[in-house]
N, C-alpha and C. Protein backbone atom coordinates (compact mmCIF):
# COMPACT_ATOMS: atom_id res chain seq x y z
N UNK A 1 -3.72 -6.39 -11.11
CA UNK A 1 -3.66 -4.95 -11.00
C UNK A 1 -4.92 -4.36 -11.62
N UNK A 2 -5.30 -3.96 -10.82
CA UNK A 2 -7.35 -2.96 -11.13
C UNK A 2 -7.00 -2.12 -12.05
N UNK A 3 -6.03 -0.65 -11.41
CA UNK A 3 -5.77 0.53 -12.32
C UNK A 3 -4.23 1.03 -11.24
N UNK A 4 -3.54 2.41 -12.34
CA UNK A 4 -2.48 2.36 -11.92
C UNK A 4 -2.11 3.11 -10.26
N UNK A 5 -3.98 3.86 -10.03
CA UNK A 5 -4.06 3.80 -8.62
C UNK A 5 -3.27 2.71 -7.82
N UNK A 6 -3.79 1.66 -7.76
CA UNK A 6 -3.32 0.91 -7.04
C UNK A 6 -2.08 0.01 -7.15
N UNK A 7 -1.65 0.26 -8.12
CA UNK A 7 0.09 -0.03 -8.28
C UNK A 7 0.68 0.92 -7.82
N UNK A 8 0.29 2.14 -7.77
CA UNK A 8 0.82 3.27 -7.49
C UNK A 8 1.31 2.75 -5.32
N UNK A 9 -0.36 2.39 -4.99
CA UNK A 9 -0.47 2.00 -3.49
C UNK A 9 0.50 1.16 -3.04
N UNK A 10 0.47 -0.14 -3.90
CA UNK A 10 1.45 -1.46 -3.34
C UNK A 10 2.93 -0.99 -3.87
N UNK A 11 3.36 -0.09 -4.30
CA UNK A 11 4.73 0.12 -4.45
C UNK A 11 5.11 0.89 -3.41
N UNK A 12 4.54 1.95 -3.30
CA UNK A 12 4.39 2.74 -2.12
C UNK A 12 4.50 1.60 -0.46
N UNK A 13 3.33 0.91 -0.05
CA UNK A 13 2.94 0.15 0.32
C UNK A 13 3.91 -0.90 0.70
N UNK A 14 4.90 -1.57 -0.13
CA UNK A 14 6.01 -2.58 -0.45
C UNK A 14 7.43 -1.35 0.39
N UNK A 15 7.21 -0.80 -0.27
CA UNK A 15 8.74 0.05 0.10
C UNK A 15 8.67 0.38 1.25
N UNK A 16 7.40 1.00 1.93
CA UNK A 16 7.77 1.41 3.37
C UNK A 16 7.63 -0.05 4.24
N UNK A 17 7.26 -0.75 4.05
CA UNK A 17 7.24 -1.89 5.11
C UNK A 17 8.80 -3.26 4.68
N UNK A 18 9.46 -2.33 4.02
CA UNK A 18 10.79 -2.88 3.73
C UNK A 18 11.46 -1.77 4.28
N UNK A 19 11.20 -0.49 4.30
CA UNK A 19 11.70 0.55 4.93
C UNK A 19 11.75 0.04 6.85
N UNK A 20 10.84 -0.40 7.01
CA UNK A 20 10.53 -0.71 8.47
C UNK A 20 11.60 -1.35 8.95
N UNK A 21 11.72 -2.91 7.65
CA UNK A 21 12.53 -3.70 8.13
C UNK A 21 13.96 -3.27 8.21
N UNK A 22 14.61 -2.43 7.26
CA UNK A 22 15.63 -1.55 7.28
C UNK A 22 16.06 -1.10 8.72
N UNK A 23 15.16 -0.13 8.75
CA UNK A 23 15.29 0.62 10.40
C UNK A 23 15.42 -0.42 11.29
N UNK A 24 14.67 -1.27 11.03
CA UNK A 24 14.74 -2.33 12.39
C UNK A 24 15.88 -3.31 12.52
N UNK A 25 16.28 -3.58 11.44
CA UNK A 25 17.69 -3.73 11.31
C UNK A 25 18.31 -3.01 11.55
N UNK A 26 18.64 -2.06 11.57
CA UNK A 26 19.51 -0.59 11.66
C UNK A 26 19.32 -0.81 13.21
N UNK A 27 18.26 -0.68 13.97
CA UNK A 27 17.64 -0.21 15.36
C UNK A 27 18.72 -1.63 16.18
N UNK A 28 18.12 -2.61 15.95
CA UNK A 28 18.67 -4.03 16.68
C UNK A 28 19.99 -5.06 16.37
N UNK A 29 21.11 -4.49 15.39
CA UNK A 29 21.97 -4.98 15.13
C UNK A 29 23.25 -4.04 15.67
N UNK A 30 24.35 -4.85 15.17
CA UNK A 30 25.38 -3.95 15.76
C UNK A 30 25.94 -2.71 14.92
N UNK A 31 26.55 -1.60 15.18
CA UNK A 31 27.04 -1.00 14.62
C UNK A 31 27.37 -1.04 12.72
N UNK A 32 28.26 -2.47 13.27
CA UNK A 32 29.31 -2.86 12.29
C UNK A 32 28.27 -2.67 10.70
N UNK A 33 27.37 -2.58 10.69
CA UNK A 33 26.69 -2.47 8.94
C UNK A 33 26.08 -1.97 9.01
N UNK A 34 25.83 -0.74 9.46
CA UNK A 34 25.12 0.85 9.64
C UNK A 34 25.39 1.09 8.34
N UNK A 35 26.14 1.13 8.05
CA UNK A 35 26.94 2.29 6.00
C UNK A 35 26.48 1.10 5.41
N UNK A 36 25.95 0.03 5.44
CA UNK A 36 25.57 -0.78 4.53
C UNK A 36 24.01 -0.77 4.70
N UNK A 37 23.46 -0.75 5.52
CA UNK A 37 21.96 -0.35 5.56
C UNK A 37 21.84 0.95 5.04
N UNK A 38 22.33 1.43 5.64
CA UNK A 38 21.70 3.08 5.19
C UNK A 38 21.93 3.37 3.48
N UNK A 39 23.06 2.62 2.92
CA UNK A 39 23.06 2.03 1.39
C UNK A 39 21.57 1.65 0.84
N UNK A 40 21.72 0.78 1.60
CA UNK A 40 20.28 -0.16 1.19
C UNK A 40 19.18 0.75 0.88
N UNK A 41 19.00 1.28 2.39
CA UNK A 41 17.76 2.48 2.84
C UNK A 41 17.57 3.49 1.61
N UNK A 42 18.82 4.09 1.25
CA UNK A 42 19.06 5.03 0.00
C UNK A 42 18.60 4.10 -1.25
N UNK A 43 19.06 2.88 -1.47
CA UNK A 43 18.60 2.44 -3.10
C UNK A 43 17.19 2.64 -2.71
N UNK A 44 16.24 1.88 -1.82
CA UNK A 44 14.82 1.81 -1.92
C UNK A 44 14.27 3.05 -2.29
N UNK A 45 14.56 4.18 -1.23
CA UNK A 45 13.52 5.29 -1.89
C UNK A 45 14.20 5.72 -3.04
N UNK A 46 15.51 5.30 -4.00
CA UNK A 46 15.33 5.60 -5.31
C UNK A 46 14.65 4.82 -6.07
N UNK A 47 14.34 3.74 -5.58
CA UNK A 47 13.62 2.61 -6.29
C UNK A 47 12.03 2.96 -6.45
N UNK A 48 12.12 3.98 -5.24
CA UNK A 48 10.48 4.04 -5.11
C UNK A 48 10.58 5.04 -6.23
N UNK A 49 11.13 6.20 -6.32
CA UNK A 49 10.57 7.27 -6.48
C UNK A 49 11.43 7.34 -8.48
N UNK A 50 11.75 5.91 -8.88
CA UNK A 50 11.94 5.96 -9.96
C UNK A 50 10.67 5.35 -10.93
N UNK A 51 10.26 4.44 -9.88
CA UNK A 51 8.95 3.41 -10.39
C UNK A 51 7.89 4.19 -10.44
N UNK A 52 7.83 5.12 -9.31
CA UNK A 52 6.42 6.31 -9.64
C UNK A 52 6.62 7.19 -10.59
N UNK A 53 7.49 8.03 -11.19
CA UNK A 53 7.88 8.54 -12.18
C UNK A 53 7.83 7.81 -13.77
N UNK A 54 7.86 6.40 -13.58
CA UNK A 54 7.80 5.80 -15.02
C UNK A 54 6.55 5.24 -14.96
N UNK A 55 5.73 5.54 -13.71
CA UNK A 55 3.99 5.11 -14.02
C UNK A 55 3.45 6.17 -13.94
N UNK A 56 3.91 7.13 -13.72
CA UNK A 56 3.42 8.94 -14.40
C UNK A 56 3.70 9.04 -15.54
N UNK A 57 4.83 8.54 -15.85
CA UNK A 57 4.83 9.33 -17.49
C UNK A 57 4.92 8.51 -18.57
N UNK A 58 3.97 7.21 -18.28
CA UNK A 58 3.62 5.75 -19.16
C UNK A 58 4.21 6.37 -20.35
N UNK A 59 5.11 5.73 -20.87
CA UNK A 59 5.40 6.19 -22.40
C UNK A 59 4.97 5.21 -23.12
N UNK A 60 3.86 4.59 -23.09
CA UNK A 60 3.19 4.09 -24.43
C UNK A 60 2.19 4.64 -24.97
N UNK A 61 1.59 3.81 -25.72
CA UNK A 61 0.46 4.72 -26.70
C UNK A 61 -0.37 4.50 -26.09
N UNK A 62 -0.98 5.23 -25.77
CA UNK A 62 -2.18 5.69 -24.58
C UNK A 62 -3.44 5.26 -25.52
N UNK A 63 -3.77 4.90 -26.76
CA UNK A 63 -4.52 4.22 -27.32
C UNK A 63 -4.66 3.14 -27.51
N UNK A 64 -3.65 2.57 -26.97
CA UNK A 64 -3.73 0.70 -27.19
C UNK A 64 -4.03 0.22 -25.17
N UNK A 65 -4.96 -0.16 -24.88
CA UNK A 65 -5.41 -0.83 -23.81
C UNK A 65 -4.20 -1.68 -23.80
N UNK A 66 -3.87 -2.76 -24.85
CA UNK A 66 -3.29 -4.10 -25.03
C UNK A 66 -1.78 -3.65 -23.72
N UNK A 67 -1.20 -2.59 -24.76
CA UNK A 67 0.51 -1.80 -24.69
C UNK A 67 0.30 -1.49 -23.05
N UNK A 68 -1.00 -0.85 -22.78
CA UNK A 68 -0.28 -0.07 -21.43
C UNK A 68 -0.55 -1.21 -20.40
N UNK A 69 -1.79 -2.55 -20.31
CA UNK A 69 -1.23 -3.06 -19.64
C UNK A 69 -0.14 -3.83 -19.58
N UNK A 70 0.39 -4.25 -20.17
CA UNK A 70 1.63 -4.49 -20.66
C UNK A 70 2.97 -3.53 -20.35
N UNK A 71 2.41 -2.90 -20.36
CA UNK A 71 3.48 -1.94 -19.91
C UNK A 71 3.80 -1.83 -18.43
N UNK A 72 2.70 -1.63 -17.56
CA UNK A 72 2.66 -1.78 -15.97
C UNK A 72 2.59 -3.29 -15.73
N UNK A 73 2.35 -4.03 -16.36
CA UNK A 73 2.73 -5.55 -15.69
C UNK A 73 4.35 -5.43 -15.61
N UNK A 74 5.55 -5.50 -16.84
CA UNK A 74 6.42 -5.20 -17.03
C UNK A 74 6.81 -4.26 -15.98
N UNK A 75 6.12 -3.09 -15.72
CA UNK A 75 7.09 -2.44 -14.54
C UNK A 75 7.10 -3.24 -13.29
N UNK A 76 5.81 -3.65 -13.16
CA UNK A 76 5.27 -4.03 -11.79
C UNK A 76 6.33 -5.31 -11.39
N UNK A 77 6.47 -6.02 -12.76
CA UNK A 77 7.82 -7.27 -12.55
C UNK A 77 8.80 -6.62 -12.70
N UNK A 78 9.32 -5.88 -12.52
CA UNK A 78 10.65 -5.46 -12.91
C UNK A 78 10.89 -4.76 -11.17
N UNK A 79 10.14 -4.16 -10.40
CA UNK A 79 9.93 -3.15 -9.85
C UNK A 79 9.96 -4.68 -8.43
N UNK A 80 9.51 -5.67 -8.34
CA UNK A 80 9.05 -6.73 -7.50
C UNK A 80 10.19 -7.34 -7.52
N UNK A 81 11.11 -7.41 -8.56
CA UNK A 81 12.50 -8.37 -8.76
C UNK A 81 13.33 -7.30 -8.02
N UNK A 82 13.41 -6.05 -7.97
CA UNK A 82 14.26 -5.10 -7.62
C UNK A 82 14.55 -5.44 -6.20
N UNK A 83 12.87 -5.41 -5.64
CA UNK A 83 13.03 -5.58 -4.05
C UNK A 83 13.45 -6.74 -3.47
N UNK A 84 13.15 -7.85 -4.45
CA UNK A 84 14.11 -9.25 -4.02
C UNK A 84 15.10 -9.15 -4.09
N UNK A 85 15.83 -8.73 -4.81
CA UNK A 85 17.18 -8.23 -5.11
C UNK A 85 17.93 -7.25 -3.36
N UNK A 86 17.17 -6.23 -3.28
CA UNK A 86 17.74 -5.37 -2.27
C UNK A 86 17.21 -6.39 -0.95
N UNK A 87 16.18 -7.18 -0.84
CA UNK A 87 15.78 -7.86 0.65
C UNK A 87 16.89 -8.93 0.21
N UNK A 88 17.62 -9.72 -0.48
CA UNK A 88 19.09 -10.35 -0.52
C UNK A 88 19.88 -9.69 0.06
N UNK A 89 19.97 -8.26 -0.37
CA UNK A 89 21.62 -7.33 0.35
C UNK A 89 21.39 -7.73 1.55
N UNK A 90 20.15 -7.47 2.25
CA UNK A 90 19.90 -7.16 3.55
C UNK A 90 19.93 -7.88 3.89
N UNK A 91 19.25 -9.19 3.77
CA UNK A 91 19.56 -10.93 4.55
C UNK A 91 21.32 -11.05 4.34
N UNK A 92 21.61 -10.53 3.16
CA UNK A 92 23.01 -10.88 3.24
C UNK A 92 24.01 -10.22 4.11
N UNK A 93 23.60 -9.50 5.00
CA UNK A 93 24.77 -8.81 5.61
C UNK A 93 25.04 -10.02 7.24
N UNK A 94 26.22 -10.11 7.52
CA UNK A 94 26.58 -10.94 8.50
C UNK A 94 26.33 -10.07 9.60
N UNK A 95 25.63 -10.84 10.80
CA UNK A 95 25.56 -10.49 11.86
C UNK A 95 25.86 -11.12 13.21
């Protein structure tokens, strides 16, 4: 990770091309797990728009280099496990 520009990009970046796969699931499957995608669809953009909010308002000490990367590695893993987590729901639904 360069700067939090570009964590900012690949989260952004990550979510809509999981967003894609969503819809396209949604688009080419049957009915039957519509309320379970659109579940899904709903956690991601809270996922997105919780991860950009806690790399806006870095709560560490903005004087220690050491803390803040540390701090966005930590989100950045935390934020990467999430989406493995929700691309499971989604492989997991029977079709």
């Amino acid at each position: 990770m360069a700067n939090v520009r570009d964590l900012k990009k690949d989260v952004k970046q990550m979510v809509r091309h999981f967003l894609n796969e969503c819809y396209s699931q949604l688009a080419y499957n049957p009915p039957l797990h519509q309320e379970n995608i659109l579940d899904i669809i709903a956690d991601t953009v809270l996922l997105q728009d919780d991860i950009i909010s806690r790399i806006n308002s870095a709560s560490y000490n903005k004087k220690s280099r050491k803390a803040g990367k540390s701090y966005y590695q930590e989100l950045a893993v935390e934020f990467y496990d999430r989406v493995i987590e929700l691309t499971e729901r989604l492989n997991s639904l029977e079709f």
